[in-house]
Structure formats: C-alpha cells, structure tokens
Protein backbone atom coordinates (compact mmCIF):
# COMPACT_ATOMS: atom_id res chain seq x y z
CA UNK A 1 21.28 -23.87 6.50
CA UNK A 2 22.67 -20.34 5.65
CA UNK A 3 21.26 -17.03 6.52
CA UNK A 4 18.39 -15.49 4.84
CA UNK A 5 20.75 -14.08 2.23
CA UNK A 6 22.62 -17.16 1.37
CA UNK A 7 19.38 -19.03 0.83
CA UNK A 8 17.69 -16.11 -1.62
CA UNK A 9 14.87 -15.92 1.18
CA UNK A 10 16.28 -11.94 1.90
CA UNK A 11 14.75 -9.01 0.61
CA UNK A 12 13.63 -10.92 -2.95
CA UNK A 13 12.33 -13.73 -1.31
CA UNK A 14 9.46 -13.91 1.47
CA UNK A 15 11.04 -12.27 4.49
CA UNK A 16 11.02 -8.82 4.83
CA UNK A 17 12.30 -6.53 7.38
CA UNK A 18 15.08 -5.90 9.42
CA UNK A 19 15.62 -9.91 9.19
CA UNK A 20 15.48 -9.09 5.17
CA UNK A 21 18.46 -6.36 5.31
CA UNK A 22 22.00 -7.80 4.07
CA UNK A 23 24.88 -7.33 2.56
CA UNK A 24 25.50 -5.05 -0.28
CA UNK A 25 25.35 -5.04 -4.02
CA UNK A 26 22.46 -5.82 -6.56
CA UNK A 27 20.25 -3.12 -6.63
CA UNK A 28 17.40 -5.02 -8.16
CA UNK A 29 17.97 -6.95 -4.77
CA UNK A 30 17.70 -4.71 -2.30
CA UNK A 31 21.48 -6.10 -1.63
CA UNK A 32 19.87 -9.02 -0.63
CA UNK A 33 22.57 -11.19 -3.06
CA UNK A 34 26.02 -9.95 -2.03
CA UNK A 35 26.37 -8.46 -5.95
CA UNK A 36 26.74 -12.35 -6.81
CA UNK A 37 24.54 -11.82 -10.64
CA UNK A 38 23.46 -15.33 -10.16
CA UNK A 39 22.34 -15.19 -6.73
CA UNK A 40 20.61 -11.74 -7.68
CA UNK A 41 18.70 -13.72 -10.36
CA UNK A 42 17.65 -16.37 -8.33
CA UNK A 43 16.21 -14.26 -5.83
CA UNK A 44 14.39 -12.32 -8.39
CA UNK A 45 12.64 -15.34 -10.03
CA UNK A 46 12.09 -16.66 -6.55
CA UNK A 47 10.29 -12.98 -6.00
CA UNK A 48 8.49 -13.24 -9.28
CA UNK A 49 7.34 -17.34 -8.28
CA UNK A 50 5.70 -16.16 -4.88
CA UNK A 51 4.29 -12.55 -6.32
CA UNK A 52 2.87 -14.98 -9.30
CA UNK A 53 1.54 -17.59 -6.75
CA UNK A 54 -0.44 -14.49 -4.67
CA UNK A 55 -1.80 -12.92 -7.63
CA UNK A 56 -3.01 -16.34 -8.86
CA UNK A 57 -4.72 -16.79 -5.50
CA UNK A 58 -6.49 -13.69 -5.59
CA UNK A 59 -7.73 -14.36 -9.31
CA UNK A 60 -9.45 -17.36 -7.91
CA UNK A 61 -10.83 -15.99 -5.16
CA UNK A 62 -12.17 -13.21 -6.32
CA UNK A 63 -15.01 -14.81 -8.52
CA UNK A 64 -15.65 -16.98 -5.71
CA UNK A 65 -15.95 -13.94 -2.99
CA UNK A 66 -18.68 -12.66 -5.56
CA UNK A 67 -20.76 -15.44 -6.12
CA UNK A 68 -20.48 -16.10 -2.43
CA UNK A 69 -21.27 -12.54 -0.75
CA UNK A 70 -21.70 -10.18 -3.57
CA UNK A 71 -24.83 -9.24 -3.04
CA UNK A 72 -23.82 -8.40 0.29
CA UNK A 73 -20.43 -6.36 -0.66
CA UNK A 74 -23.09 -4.72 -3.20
CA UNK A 75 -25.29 -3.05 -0.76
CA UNK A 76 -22.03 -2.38 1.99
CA UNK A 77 -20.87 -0.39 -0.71
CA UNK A 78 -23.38 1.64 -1.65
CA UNK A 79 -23.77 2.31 2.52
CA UNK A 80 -20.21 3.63 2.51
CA UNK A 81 -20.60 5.90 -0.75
CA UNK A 82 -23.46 7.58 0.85
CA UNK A 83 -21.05 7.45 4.49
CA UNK A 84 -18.30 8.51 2.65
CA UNK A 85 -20.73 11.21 0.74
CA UNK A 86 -21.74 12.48 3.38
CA UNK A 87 -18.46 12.99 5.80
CA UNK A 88 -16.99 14.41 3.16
CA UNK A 89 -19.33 17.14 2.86
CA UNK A 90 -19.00 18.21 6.10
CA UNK A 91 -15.01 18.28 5.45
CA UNK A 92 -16.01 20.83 2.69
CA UNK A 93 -18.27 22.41 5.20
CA UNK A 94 -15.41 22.82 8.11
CA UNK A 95 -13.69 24.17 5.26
CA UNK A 96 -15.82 26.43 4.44
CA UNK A 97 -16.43 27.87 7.72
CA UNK A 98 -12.69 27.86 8.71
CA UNK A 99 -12.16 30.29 5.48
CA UNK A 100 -14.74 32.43 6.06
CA UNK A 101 -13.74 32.86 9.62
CA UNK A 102 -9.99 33.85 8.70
CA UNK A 103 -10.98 36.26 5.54
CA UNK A 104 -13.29 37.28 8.78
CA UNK A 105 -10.11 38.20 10.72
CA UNK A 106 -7.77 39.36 8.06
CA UNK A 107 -10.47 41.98 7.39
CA UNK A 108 -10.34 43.30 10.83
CA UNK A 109 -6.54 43.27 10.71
CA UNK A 110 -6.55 45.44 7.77
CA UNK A 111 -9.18 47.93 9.33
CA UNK A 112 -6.90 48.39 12.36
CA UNK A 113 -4.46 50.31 9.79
C-alpha cells in the first residue's frame, strides 16, 4: 500500500500530525493530495464520512449519558458553578488588591516630585 497521501488517509483523512504532512497543492487539503482535484475530493468526502460518523456517535450518546448519569452531571455542575463562583471572585479580589497597591505606589512616585 502507498503512503498516507496516496491512500487519502493524510491530513483529510484520520491521521494527523507530522505522519499527516505531504506534498503540496490543494489547499482545502492541507496538501495532503499532491494538487491532484480528484484525489483532493476524495480526501475531503473521506473527511466529511469520519467527521459525520463522530458526530453521529455523539448524538447517540448523548441522550443515553443523560438518562444514565444525569442526575449526577446535574448536581457536579451546580458544585463547579458555585467552585467556579467562587475562585473567580477571589481573581477579582487579587485584582483588586494588586490595583490598589500600584495606584498606592504611583502616588508616592508623584509626591517625590
């Protein structure tokens, strides 16, 4: 079998990386294709196929996650809103200080002149 690029599994298909990286040309590719149209189309629906397949996947597990441990997802959520809440009002508090402290010292700067 070819290389990666040969076989549309390049930067369209489902490697990606350094092992994804060839050639030169289609721009919709990545290069992956060589600027060979048809190859450049190929990989693209072969793109589209597996992007279709994953986002299929997740549609039907999603429903399934809930029904399964929503309840449960429910309340860890709420716990990290009031987490989150609450660390990011001390940011706003750091913030606060840190201000204060250099309008603090650009006061005494400007009394030294």
């Amino acid at each position: 079998m070819g290389s990666s690029c040969e076989t549309g599994q390049g930067v369209c298909g489902p490697k990606a990386g350094a092992e994804a990286s060839c050639g030169s040309g289609c721009a919709a590719c990545g290069g992956a294709c060589g600027g060979d149209p048809s190859a450049c189309a190929t990989a693209m629906w072969q793109a589209a196929f597996f992007q279709a397949m994953k986002e299929v996947q997740v549609g039907l597990l999603k429903p399934r996650i809930q029904k399964a441990w929503g309840a449960t997802m429910e309340k860890a959520a709420d716990g990290l809103l009031e987490s989150m809440g609450a660390y990011w009002q001390s940011m706003v508090a750091q913030a606060r200080a840190k201000g204060e402290f250099q309008e603090l010292l650009r006061r005494l700067w400007q009394q030294r002149t």
